[in-house]
C-alpha atoms as a PDB file:
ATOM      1  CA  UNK A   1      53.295  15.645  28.044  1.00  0.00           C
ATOM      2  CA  UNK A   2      52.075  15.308  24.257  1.00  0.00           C
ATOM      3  CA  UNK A   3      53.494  17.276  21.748  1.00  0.00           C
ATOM      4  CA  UNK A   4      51.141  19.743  19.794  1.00  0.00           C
ATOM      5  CA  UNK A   5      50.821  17.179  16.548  1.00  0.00           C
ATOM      6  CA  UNK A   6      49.580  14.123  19.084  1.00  0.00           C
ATOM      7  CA  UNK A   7      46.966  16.825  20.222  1.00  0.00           C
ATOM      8  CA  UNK A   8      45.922  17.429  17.114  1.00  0.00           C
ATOM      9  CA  UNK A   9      45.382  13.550  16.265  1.00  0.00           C
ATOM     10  CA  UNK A  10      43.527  13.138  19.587  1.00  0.00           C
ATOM     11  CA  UNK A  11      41.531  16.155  18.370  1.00  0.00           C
ATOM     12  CA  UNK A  12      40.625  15.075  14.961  1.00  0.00           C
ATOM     13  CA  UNK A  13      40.243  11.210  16.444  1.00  0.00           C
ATOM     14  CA  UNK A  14      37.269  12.949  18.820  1.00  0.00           C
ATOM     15  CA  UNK A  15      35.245  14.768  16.089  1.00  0.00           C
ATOM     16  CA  UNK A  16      35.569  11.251  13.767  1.00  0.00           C
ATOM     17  CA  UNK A  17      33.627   9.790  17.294  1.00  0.00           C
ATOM     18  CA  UNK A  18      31.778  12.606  17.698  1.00  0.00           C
ATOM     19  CA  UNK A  19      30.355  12.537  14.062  1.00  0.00           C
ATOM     20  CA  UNK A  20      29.847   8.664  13.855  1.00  0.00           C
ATOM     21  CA  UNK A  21      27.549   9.069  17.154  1.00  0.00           C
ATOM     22  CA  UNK A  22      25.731  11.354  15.776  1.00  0.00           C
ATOM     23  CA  UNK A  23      25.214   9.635  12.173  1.00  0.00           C
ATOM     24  CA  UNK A  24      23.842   6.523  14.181  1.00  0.00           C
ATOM     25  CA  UNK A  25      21.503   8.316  16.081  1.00  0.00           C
ATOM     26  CA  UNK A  26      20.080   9.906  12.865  1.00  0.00           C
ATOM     27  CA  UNK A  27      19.693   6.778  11.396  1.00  0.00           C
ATOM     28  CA  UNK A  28      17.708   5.220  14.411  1.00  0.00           C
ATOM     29  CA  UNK A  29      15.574   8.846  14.299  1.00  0.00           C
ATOM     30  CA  UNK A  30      14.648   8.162  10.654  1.00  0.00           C
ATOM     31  CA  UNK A  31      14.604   4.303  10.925  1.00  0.00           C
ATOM     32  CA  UNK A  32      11.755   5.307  14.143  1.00  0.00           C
ATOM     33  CA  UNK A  33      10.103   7.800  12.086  1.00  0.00           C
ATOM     34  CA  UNK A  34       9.554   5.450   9.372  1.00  0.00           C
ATOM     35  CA  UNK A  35       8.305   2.453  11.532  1.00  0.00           C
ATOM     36  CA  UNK A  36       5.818   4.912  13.242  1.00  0.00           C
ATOM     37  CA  UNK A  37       4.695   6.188  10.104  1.00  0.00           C
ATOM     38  CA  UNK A  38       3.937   2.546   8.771  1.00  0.00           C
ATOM     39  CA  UNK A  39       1.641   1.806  11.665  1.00  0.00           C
ATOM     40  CA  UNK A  40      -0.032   4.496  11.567  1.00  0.00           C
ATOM     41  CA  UNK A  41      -0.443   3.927   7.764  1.00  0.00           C
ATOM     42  CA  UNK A  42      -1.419   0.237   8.718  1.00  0.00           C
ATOM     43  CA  UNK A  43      -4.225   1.570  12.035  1.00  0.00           C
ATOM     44  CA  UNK A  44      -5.515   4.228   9.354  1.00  0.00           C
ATOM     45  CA  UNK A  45      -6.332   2.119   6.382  1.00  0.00           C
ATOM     46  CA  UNK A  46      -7.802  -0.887   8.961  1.00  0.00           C
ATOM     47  CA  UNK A  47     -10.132   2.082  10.368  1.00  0.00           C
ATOM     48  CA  UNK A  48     -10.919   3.641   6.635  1.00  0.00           C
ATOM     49  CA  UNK A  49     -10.931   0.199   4.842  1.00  0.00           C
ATOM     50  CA  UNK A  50     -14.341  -1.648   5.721  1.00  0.00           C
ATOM     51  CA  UNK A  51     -16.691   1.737   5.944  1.00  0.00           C
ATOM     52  CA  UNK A  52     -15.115   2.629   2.077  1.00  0.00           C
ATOM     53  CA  UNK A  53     -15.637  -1.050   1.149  1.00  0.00           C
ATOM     54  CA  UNK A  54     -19.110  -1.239   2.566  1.00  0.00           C
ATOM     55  CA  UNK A  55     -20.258   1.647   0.090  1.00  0.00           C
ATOM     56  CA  UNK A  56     -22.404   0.564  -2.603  1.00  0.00           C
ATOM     57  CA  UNK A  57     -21.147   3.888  -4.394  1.00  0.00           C
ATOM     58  CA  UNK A  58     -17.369   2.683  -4.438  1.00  0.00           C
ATOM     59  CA  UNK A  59     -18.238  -0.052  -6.607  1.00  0.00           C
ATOM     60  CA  UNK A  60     -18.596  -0.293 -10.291  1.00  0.00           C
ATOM     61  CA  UNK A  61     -18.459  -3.801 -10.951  1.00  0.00           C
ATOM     62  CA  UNK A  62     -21.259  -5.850 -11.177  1.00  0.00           C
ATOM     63  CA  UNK A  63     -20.871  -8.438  -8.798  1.00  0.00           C
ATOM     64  CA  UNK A  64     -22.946 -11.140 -10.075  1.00  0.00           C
ATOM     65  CA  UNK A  65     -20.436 -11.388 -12.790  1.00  0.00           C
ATOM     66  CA  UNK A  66     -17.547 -11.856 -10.193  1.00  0.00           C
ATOM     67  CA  UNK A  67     -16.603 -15.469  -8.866  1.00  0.00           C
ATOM     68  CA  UNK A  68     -13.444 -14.633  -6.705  1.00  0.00           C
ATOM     69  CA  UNK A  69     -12.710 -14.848  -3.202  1.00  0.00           C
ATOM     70  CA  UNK A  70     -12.793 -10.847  -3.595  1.00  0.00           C
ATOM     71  CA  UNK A  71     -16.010 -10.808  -4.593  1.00  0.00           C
ATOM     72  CA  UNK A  72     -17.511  -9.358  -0.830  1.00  0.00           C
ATOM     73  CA  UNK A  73     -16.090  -5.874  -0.095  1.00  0.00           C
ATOM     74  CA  UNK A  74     -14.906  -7.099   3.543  1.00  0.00           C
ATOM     75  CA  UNK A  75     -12.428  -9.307   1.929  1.00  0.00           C
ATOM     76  CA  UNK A  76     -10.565  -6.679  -0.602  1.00  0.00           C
ATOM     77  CA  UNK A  77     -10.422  -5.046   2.937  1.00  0.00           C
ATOM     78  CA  UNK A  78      -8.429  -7.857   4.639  1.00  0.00           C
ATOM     79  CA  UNK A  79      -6.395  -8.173   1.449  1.00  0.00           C
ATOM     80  CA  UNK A  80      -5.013  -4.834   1.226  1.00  0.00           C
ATOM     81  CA  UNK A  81      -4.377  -4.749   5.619  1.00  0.00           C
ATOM     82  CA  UNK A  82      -2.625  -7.398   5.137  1.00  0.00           C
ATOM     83  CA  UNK A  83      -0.168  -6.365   2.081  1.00  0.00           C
ATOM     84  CA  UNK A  84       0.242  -2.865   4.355  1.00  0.00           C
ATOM     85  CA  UNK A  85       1.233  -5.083   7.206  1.00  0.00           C
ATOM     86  CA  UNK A  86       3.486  -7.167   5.199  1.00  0.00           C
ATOM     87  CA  UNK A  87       5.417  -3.709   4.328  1.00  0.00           C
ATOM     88  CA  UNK A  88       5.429  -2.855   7.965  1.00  0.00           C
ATOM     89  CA  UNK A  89       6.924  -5.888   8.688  1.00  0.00           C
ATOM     90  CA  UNK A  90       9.701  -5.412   5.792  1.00  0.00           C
ATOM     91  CA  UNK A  91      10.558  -2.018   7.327  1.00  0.00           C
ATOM     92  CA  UNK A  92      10.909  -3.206  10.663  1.00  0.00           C
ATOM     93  CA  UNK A  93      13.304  -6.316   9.643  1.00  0.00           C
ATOM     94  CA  UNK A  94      15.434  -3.297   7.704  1.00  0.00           C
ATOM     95  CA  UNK A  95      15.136  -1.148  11.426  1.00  0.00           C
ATOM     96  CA  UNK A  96      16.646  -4.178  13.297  1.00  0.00           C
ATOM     97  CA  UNK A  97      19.012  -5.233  10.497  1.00  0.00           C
ATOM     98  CA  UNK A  98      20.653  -1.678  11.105  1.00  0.00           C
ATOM     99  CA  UNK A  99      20.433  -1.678  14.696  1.00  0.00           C
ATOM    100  CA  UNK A 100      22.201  -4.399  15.081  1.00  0.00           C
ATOM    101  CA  UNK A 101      25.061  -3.420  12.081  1.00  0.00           C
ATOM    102  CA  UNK A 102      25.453  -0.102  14.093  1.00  0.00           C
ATOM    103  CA  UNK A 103      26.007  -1.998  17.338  1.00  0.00           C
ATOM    104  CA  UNK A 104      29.167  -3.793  15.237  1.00  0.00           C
ATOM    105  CA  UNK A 105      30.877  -0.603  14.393  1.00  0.00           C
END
């Protein structure tokens, strides 16, 4: 039988569990949240993009002047897609970096 002060440890071992278990499954929540939110971002902007670009009204540059690769508003378009998936794929390297740091503890 355990005396009242092993009890007590057991007890206070428990919660420390208890309270670790729940911190990782907060921190996959938010890490989920976050990922989620950057597609979304990502779908949004790829859907928003091209019909903004294709307005003559969103430009104020005179495009004669311009002699870039950025010159055509599709290609500003692909540009900023792809710097929003390059994020994306930032924040899910972070997600699995944790995942699997969690998994060590």
């Amino acid at each position: 039988m355990r005396s009242d002060e092993e009890r007590i440890l057991e007890m206070h071992k428990r919660a420390e569990q208890i309270g670790h278990k729940n911190d990782v499954l907060r921190m996959w929540g938010t890490s989920a949240v976050l990922v989620a939110a950057c597609i979304v971002v990502i779908v949004l902007a790829g859907l928003a993009i091209p019909s903004a670009l294709n307005d003559p009204q969103s430009f104020t540059q005179d495009q004669s002047i311009s002699a870039s690769i950025f010159a055509s508003g599709s290609a500003l378009g692909f540009v900023v897609i792809g710097i929003l998936a390059f994020f994306l794929g930032v924040s899910v390297t972070i997600f699995c970096y944790r995942m699997k740091r969690s998994r060590k503890v």
